[in-house]
C-alpha atoms as a PDB file:
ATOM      1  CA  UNK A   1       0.000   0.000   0.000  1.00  0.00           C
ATOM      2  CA  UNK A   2       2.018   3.687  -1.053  1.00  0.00           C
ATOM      3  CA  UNK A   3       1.594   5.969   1.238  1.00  0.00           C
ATOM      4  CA  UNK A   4       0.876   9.541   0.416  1.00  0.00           C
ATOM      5  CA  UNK A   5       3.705  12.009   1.883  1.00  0.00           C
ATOM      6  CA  UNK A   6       3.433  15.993   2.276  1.00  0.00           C
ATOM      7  CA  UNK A   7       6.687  17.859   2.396  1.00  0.00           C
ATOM      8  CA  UNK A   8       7.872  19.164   5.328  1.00  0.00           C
ATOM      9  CA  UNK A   9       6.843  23.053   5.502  1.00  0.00           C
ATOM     10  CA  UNK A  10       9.538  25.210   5.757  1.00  0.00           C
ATOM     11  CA  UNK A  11      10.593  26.997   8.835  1.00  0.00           C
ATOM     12  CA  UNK A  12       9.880  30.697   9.102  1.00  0.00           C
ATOM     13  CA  UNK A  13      12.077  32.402  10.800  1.00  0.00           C
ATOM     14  CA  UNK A  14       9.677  35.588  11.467  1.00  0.00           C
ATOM     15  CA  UNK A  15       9.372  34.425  15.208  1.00  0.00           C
ATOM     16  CA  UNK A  16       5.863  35.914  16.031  1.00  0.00           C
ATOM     17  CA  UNK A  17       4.077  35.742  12.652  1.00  0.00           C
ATOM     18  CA  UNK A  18       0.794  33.828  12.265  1.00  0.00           C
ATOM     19  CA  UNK A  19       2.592  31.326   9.827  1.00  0.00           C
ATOM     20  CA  UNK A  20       5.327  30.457  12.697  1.00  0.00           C
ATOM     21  CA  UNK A  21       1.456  29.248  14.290  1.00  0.00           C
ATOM     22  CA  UNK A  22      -0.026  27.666  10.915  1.00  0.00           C
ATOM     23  CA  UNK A  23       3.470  25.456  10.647  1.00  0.00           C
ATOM     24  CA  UNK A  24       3.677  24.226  13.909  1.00  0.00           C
ATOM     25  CA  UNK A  25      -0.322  23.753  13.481  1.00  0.00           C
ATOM     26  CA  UNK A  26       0.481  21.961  10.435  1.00  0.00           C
ATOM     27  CA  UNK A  27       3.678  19.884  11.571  1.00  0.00           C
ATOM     28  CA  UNK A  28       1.563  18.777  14.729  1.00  0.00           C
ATOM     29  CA  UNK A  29      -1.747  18.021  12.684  1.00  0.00           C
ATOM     30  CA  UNK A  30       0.714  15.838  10.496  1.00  0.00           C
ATOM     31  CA  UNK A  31       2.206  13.448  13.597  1.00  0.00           C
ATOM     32  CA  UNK A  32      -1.794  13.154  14.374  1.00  0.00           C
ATOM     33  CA  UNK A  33      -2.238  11.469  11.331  1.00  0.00           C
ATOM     34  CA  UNK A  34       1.022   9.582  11.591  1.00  0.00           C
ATOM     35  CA  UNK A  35      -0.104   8.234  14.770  1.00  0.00           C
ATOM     36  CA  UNK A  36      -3.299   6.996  12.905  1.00  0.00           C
ATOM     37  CA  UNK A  37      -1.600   6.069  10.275  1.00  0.00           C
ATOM     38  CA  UNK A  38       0.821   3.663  12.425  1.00  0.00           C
ATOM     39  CA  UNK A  39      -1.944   2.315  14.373  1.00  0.00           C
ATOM     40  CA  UNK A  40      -3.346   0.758  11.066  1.00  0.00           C
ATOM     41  CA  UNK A  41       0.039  -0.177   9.813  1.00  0.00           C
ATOM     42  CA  UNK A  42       1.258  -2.323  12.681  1.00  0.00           C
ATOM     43  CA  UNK A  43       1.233  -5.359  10.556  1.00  0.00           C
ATOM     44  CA  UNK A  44       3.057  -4.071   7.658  1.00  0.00           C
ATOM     45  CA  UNK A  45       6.593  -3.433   8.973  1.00  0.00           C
ATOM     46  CA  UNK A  46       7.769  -1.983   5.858  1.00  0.00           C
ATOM     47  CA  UNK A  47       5.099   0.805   6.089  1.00  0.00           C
ATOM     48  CA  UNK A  48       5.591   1.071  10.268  1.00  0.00           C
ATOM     49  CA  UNK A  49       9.357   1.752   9.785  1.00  0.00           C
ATOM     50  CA  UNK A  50       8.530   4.585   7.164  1.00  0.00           C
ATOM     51  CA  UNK A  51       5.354   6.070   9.179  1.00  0.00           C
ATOM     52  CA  UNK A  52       8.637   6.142  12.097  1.00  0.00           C
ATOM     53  CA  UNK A  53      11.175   7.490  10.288  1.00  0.00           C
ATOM     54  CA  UNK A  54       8.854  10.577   8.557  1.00  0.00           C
ATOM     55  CA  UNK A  55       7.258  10.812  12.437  1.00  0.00           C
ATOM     56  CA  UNK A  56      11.173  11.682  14.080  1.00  0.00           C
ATOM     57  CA  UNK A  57      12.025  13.669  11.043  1.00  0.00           C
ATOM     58  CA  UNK A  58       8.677  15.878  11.602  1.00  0.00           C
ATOM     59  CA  UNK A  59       9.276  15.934  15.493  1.00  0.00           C
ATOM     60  CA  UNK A  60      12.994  17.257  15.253  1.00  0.00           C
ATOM     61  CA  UNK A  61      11.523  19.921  12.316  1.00  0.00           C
ATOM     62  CA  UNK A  62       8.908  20.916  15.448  1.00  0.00           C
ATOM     63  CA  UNK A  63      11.581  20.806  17.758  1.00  0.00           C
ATOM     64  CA  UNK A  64      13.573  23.493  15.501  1.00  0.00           C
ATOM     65  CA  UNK A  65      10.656  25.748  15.079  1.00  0.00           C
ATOM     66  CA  UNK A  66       9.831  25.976  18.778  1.00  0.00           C
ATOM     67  CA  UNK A  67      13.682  26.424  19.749  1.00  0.00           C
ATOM     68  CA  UNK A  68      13.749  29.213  17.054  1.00  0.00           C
ATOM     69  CA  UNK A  69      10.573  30.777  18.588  1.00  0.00           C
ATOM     70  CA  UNK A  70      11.706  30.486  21.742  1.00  0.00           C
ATOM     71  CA  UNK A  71      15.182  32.456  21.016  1.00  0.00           C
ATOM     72  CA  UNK A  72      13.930  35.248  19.160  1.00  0.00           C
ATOM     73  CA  UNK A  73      11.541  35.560  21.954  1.00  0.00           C
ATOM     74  CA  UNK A  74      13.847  35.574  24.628  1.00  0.00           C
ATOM     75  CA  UNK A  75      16.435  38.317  22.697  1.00  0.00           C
ATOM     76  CA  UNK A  76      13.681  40.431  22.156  1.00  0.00           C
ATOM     77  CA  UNK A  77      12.909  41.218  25.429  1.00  0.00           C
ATOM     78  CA  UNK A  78      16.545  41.593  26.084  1.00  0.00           C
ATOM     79  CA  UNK A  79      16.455  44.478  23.747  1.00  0.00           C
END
């Protein structure tokens, strides 16, 4: 069964901007479906490993954003 892959978004680095919201919104509504998508896919290995692999890609991408955020953030109130 092929699975059906979005791109990754690319990060904005305008800390502050609704898109910085919509691409979190959109990275997190993505591992949702991954989730779903793994739950159904527990007896196809193959498919499992992939559903992983595109899940801890995602997650680190997230994990970027939000440490991005969070820096800009922090040196603008140092300013």
């Amino acid at each position: 069964m092929e699975m059906e892959t979005q791109g990754s978004p690319e990060p904005n680095r305008d800390v502050g901007q609704p898109s910085d919201r919509s691409s979190l919104d959109q990275l997190s509504q993505r591992l949702e479906a991954l989730a779903r998508e793994l739950d159904q896919a527990a007896d196809r290995p193959d498919e499992a490993a992939s559903l992983v692999r595109e899940a801890s890609d995602l997650a680190a991408e997230a994990g970027r954003e939000v440490e991005t955020a969070l820096k800009a953030a922090s040196e603008a109130r140092e300013e």
